[in-house]
C-alpha atoms as a PDB file:
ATOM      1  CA  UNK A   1      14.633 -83.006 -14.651  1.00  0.00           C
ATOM      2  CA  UNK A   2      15.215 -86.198 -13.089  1.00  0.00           C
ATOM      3  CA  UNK A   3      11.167 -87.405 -12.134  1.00  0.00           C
ATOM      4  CA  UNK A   4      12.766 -90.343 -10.062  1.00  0.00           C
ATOM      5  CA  UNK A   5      14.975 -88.371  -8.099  1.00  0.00           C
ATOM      6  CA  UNK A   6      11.967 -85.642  -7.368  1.00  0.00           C
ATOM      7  CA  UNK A   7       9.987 -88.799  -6.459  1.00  0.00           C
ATOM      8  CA  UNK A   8      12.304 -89.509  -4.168  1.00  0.00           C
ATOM      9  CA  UNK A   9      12.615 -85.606  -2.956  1.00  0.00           C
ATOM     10  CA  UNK A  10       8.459 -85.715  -2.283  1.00  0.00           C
ATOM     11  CA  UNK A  11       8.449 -89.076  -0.413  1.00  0.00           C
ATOM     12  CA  UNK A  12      11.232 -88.568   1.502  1.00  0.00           C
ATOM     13  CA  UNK A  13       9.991 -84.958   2.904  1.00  0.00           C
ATOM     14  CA  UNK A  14       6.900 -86.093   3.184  1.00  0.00           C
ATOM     15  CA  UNK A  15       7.966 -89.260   5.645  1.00  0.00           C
ATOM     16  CA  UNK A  16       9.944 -86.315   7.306  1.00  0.00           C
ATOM     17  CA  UNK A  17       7.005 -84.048   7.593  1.00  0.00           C
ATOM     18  CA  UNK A  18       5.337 -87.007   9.349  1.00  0.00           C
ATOM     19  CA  UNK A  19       7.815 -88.160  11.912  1.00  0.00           C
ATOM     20  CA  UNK A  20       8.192 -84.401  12.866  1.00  0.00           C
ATOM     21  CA  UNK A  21       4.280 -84.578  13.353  1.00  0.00           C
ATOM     22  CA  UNK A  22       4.385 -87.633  15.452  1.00  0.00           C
ATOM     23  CA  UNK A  23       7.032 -85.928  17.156  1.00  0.00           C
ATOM     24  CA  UNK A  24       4.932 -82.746  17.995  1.00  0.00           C
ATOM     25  CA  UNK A  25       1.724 -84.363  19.109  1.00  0.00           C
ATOM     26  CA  UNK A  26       4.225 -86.602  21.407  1.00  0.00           C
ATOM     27  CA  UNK A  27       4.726 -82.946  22.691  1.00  0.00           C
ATOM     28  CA  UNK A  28       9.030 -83.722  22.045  1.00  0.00           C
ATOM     29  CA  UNK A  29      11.978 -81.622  20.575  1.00  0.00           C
ATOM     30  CA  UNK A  30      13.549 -82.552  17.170  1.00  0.00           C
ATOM     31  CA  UNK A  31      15.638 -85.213  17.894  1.00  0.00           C
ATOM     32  CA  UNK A  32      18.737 -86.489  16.205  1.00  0.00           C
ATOM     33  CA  UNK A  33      16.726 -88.645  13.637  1.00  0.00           C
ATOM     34  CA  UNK A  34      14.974 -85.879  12.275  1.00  0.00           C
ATOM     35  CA  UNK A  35      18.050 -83.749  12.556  1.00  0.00           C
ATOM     36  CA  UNK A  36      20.379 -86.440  10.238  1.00  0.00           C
ATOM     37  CA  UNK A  37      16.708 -87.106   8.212  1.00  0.00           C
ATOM     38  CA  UNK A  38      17.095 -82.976   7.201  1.00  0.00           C
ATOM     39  CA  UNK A  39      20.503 -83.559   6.128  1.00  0.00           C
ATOM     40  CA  UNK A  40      19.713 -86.427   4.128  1.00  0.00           C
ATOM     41  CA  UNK A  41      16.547 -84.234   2.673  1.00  0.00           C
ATOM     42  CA  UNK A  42      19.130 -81.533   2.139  1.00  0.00           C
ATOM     43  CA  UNK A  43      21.717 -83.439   0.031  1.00  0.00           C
ATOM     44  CA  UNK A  44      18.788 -84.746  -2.529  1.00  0.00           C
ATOM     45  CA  UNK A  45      18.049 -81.239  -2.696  1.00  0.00           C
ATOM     46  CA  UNK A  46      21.164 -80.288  -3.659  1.00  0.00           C
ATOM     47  CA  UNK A  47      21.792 -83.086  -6.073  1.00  0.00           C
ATOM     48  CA  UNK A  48      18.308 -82.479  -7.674  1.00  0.00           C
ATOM     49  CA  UNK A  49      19.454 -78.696  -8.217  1.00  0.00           C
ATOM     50  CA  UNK A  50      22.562 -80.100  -9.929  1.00  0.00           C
ATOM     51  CA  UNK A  51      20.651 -82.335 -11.898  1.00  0.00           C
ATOM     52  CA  UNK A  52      18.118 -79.344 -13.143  1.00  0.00           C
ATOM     53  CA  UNK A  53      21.475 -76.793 -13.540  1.00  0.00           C
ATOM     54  CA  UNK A  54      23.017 -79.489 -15.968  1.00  0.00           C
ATOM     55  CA  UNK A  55      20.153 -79.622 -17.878  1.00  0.00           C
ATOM     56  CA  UNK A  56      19.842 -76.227 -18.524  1.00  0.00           C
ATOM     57  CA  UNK A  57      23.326 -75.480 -19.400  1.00  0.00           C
ATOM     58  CA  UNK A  58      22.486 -78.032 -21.941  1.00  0.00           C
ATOM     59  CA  UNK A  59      19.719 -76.356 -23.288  1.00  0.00           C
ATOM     60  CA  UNK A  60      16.543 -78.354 -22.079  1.00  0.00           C
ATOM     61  CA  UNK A  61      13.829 -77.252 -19.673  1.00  0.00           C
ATOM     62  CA  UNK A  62      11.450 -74.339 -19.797  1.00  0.00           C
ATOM     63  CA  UNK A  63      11.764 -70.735 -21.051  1.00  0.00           C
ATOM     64  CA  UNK A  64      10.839 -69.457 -17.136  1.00  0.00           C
ATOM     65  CA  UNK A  65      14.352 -70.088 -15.910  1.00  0.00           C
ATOM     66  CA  UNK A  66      13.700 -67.650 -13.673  1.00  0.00           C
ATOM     67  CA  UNK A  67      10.710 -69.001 -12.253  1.00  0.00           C
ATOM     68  CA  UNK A  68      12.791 -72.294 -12.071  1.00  0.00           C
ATOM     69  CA  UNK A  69      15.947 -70.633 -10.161  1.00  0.00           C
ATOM     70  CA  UNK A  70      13.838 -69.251  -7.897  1.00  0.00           C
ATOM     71  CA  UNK A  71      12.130 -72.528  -6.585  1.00  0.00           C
ATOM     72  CA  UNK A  72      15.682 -74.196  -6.765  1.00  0.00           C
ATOM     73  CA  UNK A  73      17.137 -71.563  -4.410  1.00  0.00           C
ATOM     74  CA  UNK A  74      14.016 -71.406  -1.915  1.00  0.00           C
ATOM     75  CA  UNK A  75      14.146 -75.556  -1.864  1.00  0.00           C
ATOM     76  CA  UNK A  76      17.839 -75.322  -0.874  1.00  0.00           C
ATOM     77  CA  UNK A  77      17.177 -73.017   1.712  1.00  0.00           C
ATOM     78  CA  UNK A  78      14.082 -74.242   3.350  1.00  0.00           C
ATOM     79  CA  UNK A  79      15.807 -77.656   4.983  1.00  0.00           C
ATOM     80  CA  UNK A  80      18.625 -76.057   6.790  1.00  0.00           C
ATOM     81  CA  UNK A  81      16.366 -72.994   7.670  1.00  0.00           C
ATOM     82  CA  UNK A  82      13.821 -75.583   8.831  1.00  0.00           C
ATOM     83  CA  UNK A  83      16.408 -77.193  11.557  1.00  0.00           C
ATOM     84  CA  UNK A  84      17.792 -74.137  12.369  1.00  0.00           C
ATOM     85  CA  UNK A  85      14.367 -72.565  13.494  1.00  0.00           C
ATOM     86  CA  UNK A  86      13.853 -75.788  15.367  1.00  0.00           C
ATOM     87  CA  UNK A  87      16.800 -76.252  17.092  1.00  0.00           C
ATOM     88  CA  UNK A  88      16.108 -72.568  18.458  1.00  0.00           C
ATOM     89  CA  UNK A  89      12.685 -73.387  19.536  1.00  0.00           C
ATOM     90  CA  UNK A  90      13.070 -76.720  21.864  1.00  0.00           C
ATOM     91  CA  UNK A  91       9.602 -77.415  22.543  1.00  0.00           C
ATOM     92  CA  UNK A  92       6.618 -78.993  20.383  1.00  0.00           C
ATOM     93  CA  UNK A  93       6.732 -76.273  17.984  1.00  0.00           C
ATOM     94  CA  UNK A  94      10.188 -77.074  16.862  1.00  0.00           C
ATOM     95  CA  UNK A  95       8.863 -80.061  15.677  1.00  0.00           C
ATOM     96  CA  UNK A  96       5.712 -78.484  14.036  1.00  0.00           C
ATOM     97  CA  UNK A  97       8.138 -75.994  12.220  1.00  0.00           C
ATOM     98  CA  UNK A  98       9.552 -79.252  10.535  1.00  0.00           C
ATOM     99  CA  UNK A  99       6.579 -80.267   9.709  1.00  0.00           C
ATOM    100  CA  UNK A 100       5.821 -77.246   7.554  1.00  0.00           C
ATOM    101  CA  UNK A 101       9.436 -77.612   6.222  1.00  0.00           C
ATOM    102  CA  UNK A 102       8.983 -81.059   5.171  1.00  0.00           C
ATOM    103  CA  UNK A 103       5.678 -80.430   3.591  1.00  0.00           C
ATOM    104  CA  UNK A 104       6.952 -77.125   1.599  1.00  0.00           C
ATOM    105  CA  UNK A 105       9.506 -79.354  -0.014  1.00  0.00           C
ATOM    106  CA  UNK A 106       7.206 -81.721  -1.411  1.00  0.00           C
ATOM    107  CA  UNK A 107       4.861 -78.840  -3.021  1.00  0.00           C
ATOM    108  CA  UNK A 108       7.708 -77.179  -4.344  1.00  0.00           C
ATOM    109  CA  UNK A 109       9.046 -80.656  -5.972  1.00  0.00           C
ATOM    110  CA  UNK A 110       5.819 -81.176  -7.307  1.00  0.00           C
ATOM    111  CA  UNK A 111       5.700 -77.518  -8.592  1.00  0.00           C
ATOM    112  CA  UNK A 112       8.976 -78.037  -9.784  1.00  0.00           C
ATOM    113  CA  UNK A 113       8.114 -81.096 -12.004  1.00  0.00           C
ATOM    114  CA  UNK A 114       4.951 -78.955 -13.281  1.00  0.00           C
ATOM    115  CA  UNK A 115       7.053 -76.163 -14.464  1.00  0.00           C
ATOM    116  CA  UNK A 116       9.605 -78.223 -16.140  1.00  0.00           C
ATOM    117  CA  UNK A 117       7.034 -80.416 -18.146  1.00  0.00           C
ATOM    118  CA  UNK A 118       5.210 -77.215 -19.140  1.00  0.00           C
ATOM    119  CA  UNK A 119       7.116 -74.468 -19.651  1.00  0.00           C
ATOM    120  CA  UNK A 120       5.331 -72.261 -16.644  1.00  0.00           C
END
């Protein structure tokens, strides 16, 4: 697994998860930064998945591959869910919904990095 990339995966949600709080104690919507800021958080998802896939096929990582699948699939899920959910719900709590998006990313990076320097 890629540690820079996840770096980058955890700093990046977690500047998300902060301009969607900003945003909800301003009482506003998600707005179009935070909209193209979930994309963005979405692609180094997706890339980091790649990254972990490729290095399975080639026979590195941990024996819970489960375990490991699992976390990839909820991580690529959670952004698009995330803006989805807000974009339904145009009032302060759209933007608090982000916040919990952008913060669930980072702790499942993190988690991520745990499980593939430790095998579980």
């Amino acid at each position: 697994m890629n540690t820079t990339l996840a770096t980058i995966v955890i700093v990046w949600s977690l500047l998300l998860a902060l301009a969607a709080l900003v945003s909800a104690i301003r009482d506003r919507a998600m707005g179009m930064v935070l909209l193209i800021g979930f994309a963005v958080l979405e692609v180094l998802v997706l890339v980091q998945a790649g990254f972990v896939i490729a290095a399975m096929v080639r026979g590195e990582g941990p024996d819970a591959r489960a375990l490991l699948y699992g976390y990839l699939g909820g991580q690529a899920i959670i952004p698009p869910a995330g803006v989805f959910l807000a974009l339904a719900e145009r009032s302060r709590w759209g933007s608090a919904i982000l916040v919990v998006a952008g913060f669930a990313i980072a702790v499942m990076t993190g988690r991520l990095l745990q499980i593939w320097q430790t095998g579980a």
